[in-house]
C-alpha atoms as a PDB file:
ATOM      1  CA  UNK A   1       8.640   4.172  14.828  1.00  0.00           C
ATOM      2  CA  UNK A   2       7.008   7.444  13.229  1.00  0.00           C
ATOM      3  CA  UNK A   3       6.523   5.646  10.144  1.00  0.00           C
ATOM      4  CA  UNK A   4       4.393   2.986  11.874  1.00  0.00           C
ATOM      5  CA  UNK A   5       2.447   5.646  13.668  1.00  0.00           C
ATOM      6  CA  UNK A   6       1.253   6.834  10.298  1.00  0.00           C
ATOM      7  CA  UNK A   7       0.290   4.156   9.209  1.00  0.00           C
ATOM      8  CA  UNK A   8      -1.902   3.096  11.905  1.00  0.00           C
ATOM      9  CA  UNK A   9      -3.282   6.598  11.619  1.00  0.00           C
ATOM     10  CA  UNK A  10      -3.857   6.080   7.480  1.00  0.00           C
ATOM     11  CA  UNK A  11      -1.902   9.631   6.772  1.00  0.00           C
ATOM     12  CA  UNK A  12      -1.868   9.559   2.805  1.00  0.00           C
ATOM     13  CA  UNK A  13       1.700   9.788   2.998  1.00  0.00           C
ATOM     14  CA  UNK A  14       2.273   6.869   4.103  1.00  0.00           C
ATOM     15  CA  UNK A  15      -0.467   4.966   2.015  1.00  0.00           C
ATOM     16  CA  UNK A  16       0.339   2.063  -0.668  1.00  0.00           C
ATOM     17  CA  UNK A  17       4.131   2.655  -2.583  1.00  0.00           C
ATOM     18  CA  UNK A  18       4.272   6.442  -1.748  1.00  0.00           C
ATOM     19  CA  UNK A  19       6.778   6.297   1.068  1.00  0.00           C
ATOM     20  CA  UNK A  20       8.798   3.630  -0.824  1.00  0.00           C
ATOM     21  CA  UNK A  21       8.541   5.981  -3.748  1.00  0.00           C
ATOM     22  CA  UNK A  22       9.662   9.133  -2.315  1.00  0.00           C
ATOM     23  CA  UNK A  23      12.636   7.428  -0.228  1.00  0.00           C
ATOM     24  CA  UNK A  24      13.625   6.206  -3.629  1.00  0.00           C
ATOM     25  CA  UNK A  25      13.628   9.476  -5.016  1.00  0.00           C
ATOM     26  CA  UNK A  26      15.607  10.661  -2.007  1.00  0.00           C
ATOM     27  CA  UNK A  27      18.932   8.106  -2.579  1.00  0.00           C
ATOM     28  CA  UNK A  28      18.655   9.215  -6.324  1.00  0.00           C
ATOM     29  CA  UNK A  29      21.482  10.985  -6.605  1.00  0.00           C
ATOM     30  CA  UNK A  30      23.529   9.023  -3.892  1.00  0.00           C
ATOM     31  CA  UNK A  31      22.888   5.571  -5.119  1.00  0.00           C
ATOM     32  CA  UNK A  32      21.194   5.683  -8.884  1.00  0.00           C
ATOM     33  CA  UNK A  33      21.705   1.646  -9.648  1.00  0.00           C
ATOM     34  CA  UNK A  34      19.554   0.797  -6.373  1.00  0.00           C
ATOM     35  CA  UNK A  35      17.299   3.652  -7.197  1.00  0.00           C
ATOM     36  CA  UNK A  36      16.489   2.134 -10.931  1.00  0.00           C
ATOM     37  CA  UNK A  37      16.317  -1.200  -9.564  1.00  0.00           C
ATOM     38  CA  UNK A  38      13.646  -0.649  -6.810  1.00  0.00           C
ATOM     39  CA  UNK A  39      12.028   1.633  -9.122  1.00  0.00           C
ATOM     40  CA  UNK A  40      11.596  -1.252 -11.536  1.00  0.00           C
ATOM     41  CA  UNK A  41      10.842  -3.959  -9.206  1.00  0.00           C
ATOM     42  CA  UNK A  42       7.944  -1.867  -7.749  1.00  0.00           C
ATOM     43  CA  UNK A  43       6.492  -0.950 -11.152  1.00  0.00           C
ATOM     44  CA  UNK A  44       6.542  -4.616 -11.680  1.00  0.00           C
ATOM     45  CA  UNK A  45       4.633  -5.286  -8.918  1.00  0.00           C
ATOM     46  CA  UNK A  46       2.183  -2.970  -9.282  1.00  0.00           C
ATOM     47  CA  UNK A  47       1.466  -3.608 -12.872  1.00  0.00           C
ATOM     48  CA  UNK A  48       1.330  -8.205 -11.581  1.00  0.00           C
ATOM     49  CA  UNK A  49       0.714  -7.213  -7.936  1.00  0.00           C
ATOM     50  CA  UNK A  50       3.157 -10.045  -7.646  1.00  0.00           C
ATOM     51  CA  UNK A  51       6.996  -8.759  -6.938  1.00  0.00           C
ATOM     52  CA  UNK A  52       9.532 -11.747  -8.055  1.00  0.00           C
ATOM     53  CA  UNK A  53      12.966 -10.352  -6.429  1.00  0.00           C
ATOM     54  CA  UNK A  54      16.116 -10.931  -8.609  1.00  0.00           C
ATOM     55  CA  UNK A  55      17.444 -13.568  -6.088  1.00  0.00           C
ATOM     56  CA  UNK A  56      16.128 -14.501  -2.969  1.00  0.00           C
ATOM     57  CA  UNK A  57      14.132 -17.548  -1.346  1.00  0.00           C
ATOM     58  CA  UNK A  58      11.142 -19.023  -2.746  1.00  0.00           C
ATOM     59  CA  UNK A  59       8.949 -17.997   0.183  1.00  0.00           C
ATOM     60  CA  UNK A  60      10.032 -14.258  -1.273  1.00  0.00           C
ATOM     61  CA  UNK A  61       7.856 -14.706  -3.913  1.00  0.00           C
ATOM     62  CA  UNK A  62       4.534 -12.474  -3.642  1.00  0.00           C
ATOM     63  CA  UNK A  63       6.408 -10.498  -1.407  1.00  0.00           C
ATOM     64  CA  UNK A  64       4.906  -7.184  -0.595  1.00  0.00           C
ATOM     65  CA  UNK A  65       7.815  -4.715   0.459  1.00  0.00           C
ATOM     66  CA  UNK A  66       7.472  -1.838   2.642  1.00  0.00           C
ATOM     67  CA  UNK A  67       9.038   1.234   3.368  1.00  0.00           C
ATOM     68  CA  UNK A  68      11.238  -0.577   6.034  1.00  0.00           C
ATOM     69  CA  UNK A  69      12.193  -3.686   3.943  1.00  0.00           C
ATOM     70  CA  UNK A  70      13.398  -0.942   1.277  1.00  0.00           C
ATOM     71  CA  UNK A  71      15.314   0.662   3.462  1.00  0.00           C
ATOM     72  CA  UNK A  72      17.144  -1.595   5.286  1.00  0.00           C
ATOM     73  CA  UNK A  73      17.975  -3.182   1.903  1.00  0.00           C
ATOM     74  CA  UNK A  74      19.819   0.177   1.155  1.00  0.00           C
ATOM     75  CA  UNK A  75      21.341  -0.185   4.412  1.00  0.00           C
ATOM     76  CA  UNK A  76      22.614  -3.428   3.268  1.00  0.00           C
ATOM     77  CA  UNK A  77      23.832  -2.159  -0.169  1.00  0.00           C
ATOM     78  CA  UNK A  78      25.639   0.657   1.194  1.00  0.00           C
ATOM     79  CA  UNK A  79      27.571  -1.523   4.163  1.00  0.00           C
ATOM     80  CA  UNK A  80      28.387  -3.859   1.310  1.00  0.00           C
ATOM     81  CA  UNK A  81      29.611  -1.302  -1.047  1.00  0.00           C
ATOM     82  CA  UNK A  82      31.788   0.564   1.473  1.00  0.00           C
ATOM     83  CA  UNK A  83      33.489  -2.670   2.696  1.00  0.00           C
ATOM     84  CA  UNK A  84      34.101  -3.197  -0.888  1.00  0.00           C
ATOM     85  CA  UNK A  85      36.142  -0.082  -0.622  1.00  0.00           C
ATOM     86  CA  UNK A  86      38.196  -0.664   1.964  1.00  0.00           C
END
């Protein structure tokens, strides 16, 4: 994957939360609850370097999330939301 590339090449876009941060951005307008959330959750970590998701596992604790992880939890949202619609 591209994004993988970059990493293992160190680009600065790709460095710490920036990715996550600008996909965010991105799915503003299409998805602003998920947006907020994410945005929220990643401040949190930064500011305890510790993220604590909503609901999840206790091995999901001090969980560092990546571009990927945030993405295919959109993924996820979105499926769920459109089956909720048909």
């Amino acid at each position: 994957m591209t994004y993988e590339k970059c990493q293992k090449l160190k680009l600065s876009d790709v460095e710490g939360d920036r990715s996550i941060y600008d996909f965010l951005s991105a799915v503003e307008s299409i998805s602003p609850d998920f947006t907020s959330f994410w945005t929220n959750q990643m401040e949190l970590q930064n500011r305890q370097k510790t993220l604590i998701p909503a609901a999840g596992p206790p091995d999901a604790l001090n969980t560092q999330y990546s571009l990927v992880k945030i993405i295919e939890l959109y993924q996820n949202s979105r499926y769920i939301l459109n089956a909720k619609k048909s």
